[in-house]
Protein backbone atom coordinates (compact mmCIF):
# COMPACT_ATOMS: atom_id res chain seq x y z
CA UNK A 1 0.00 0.00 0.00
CA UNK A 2 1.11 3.46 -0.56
CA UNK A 3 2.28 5.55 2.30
CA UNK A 4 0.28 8.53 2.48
CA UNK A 5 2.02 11.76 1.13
CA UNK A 6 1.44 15.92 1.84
CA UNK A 7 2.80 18.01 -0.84
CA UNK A 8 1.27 20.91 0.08
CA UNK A 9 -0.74 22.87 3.05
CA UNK A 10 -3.05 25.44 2.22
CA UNK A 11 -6.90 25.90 2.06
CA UNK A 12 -7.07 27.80 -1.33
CA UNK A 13 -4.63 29.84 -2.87
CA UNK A 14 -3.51 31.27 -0.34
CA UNK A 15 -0.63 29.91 2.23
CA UNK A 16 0.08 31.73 5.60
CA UNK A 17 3.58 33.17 5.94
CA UNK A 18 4.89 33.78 9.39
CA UNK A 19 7.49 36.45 10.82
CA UNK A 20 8.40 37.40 13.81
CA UNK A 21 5.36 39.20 15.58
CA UNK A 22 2.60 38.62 13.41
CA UNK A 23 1.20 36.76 10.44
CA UNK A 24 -0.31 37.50 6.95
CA UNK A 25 -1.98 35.56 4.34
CA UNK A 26 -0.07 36.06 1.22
CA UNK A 27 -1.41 34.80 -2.73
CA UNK A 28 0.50 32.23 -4.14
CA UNK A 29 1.36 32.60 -7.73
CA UNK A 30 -0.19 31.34 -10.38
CA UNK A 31 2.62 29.88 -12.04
CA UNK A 32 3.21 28.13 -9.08
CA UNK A 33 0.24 26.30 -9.24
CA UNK A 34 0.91 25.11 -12.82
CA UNK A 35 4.29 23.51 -12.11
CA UNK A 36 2.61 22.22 -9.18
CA UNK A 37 -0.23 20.76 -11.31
CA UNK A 38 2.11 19.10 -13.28
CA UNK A 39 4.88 18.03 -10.95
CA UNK A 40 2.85 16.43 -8.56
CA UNK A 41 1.63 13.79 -10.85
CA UNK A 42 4.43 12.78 -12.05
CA UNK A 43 6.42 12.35 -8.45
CA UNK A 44 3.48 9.59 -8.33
CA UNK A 45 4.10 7.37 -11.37
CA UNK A 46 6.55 5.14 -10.32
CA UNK A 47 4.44 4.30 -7.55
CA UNK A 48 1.25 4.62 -9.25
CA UNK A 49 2.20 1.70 -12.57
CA UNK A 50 -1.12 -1.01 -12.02
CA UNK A 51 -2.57 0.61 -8.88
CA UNK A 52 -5.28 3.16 -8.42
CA UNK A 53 -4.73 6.81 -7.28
CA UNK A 54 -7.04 9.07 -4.77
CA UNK A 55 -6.61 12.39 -3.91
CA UNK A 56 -7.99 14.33 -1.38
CA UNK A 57 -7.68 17.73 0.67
CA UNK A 58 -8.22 17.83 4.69
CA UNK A 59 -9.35 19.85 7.04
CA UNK A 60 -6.17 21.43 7.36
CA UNK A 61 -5.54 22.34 3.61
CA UNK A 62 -2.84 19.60 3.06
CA UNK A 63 -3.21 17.25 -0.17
CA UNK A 64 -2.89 13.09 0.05
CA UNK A 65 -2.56 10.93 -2.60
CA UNK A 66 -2.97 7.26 -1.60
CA UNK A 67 -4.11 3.86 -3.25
CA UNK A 68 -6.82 4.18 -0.28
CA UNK A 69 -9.74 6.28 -0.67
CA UNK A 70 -10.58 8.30 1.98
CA UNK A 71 -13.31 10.18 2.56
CA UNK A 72 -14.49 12.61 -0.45
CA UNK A 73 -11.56 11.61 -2.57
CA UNK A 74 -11.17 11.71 -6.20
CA UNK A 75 -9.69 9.34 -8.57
CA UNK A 76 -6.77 10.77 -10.27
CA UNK A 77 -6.20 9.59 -14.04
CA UNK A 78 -2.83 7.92 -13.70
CA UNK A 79 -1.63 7.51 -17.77
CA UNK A 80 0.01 3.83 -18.20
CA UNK A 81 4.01 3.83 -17.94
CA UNK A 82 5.52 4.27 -21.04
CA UNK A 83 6.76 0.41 -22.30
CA UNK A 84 10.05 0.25 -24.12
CA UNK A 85 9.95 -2.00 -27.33
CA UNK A 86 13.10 -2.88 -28.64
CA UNK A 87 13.29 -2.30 -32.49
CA UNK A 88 13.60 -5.49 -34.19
CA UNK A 89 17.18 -6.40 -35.40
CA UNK A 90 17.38 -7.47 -39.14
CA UNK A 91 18.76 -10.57 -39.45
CA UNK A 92 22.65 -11.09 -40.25
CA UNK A 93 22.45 -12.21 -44.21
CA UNK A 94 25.24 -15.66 -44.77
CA UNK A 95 28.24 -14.97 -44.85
CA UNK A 96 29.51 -15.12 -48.34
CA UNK A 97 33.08 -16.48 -48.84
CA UNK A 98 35.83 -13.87 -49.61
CA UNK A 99 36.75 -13.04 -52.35
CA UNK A 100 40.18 -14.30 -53.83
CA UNK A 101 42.79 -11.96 -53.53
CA UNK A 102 45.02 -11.02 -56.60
CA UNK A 103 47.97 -12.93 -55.52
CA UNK A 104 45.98 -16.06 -54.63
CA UNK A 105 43.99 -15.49 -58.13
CA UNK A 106 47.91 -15.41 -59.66
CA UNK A 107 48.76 -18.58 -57.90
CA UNK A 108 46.34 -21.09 -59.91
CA UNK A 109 45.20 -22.44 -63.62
CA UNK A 110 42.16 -21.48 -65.19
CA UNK A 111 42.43 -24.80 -67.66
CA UNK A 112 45.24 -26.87 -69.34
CA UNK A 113 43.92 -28.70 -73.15
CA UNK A 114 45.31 -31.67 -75.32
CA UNK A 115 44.70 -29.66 -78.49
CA UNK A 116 47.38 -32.43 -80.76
CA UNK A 117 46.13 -34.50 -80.93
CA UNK A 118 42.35 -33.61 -81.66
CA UNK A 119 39.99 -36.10 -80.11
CA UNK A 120 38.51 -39.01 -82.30
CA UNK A 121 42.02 -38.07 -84.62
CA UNK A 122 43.74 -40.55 -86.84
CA UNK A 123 47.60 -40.66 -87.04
CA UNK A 124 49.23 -42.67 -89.55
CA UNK A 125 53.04 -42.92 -88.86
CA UNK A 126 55.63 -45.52 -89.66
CA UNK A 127 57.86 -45.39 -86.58
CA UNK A 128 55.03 -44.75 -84.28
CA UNK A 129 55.72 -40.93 -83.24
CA UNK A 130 52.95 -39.11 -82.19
CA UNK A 131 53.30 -34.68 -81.45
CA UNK A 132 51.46 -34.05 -78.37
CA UNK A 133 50.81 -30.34 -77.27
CA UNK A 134 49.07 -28.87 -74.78
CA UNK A 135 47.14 -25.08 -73.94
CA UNK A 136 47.27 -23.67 -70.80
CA UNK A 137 45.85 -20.46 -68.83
CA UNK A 138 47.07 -18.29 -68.13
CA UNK A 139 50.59 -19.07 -69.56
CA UNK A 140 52.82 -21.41 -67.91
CA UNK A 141 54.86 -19.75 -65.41
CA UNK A 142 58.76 -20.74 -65.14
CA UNK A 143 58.86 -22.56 -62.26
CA UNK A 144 55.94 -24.65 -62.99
CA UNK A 145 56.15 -28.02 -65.65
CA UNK A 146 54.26 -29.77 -67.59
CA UNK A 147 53.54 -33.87 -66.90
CA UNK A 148 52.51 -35.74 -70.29
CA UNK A 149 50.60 -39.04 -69.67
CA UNK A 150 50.29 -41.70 -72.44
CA UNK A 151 47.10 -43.78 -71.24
CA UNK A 152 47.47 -42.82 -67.84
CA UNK A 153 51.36 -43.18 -67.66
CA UNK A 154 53.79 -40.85 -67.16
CA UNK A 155 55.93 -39.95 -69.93
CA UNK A 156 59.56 -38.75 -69.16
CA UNK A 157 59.65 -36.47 -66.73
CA UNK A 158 58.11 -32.72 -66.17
CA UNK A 159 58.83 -30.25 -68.78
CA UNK A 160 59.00 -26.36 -69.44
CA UNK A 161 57.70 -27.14 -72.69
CA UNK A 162 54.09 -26.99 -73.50
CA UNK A 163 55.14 -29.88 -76.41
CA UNK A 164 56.35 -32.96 -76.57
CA UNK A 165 56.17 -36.40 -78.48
CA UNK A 166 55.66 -39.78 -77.36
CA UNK A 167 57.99 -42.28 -79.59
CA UNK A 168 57.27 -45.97 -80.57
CA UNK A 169 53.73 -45.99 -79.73
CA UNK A 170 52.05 -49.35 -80.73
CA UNK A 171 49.15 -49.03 -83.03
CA UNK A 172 45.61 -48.99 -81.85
CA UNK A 173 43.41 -46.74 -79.67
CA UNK A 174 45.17 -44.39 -77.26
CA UNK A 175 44.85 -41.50 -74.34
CA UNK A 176 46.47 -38.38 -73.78
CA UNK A 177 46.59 -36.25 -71.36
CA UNK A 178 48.80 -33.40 -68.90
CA UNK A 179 48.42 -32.01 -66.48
CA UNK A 180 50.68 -28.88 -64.35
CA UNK A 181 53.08 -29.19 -61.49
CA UNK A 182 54.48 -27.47 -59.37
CA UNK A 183 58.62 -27.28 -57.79
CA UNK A 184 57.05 -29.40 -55.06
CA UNK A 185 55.37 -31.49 -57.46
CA UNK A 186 51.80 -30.68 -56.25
CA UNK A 187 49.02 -30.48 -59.17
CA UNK A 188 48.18 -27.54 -60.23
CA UNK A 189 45.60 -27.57 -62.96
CA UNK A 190 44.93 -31.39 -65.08
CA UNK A 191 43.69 -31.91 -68.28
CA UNK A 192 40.48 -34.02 -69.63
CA UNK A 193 41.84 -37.20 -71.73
CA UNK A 194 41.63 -37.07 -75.42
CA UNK A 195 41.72 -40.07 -77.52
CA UNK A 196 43.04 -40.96 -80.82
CA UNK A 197 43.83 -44.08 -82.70
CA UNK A 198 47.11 -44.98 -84.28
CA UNK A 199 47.95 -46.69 -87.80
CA UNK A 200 51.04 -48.20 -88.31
CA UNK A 201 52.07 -50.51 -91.66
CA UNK A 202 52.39 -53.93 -90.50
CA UNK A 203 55.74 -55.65 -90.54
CA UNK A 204 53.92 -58.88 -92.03
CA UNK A 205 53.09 -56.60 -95.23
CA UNK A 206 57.04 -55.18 -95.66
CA UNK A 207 58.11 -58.90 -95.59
CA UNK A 208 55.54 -60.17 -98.34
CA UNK A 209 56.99 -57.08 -100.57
């Protein structure tokens, strides 16, 4: 329960002023009331949140407010305590993945082709050579080589050359591919497999000449 409060003590505008020998009744300003008029309601809202207010004057000219009526008091219109709502936050979007950096864009192949031979291609050749080259972007860089694989073999070792040839190679059907190292010998970049067939004459056929 609220404890019963005096804010002021006078019977109508007027409050009584003493001084030494004698008394007088002196007007209190009207500004004074209006501050008062405001003031005084608001001292009660923090008490006031979900209870009901009464006001009342006594005999003596002094005002109460308390939760408990009394005797010829009046209601006062207590306005609800402000709530605070908290403005929604949006919400964080994913994180998308950085972006590469120049240097790490520099440090790694686009592609690498077989473009000799072209795929499905026919060689014809006596001793069995076939030219193998290669594409790749961007350009090789120096420290980096080229592996050349004859149906999945290797075939010699790394080169700085984007060519090459394989010798000897028996007829029939065949793979080629590449693929780019590294000093460390890590793959960089590797190639699809393109196939080709080779002819050779037959050594049966020389001797029957």
């Amino acid at each position: 329960m609220l404890t019963m409060v005096s804010f002021l003590r006078f019977p109508t505008r007027f409050q009584r002023h003493r001084s030494p020998g004698h008394g007088i009744l002196s007007p209190i300003p009207a500004y004074a009331m209006a501050v008062l008029g405001l003031v005084l309601p608001l001292m009660v809202l923090p008490c006031a949140a979900g209870a009901t207010i009464y006001k009342w004057t006594d005999a003596n000219g002094v005002v109460h407010f308390s939760d408990t009526p009394a005797e010829g008091a009046k209601k006062v219109d207590v306005p609800p305590a402000p709530v605070y709502s908290a403005p929604k936050l949006p919400v964080p979007a994913a994180a998308q993945p950085a972006k590469p950096t120049k240097s790490a864009a520099k440090s790694s192949y686009s592609d690498i082709a077989v473009v000799q031979p072209t795929s499905k291609e026919t060689i014809w050749s006596g001793s069995g050579d076939v030219e193998v080259a290669v594409s790749v972007t961007p350009d090789l860089r120096p420290h980096d080589k080229v592996q050349f694989f004859l149906d999945g073999q290797p075939q010699g070792a790394p080169s700085s050359s984007i060519q090459t040839h394989f010798p000897d190679v028996s007829r029939g059907t065949h793979q080629v591919s590449a693929e780019v190292v590294n000093p460390d010998g890590k793959v960089l970049v590797r190639s699809d497999s393109v196939t080709f067939y080779l002819h050779r004459p037959s050594i049966l056929f020389h001797k029957g000449k």
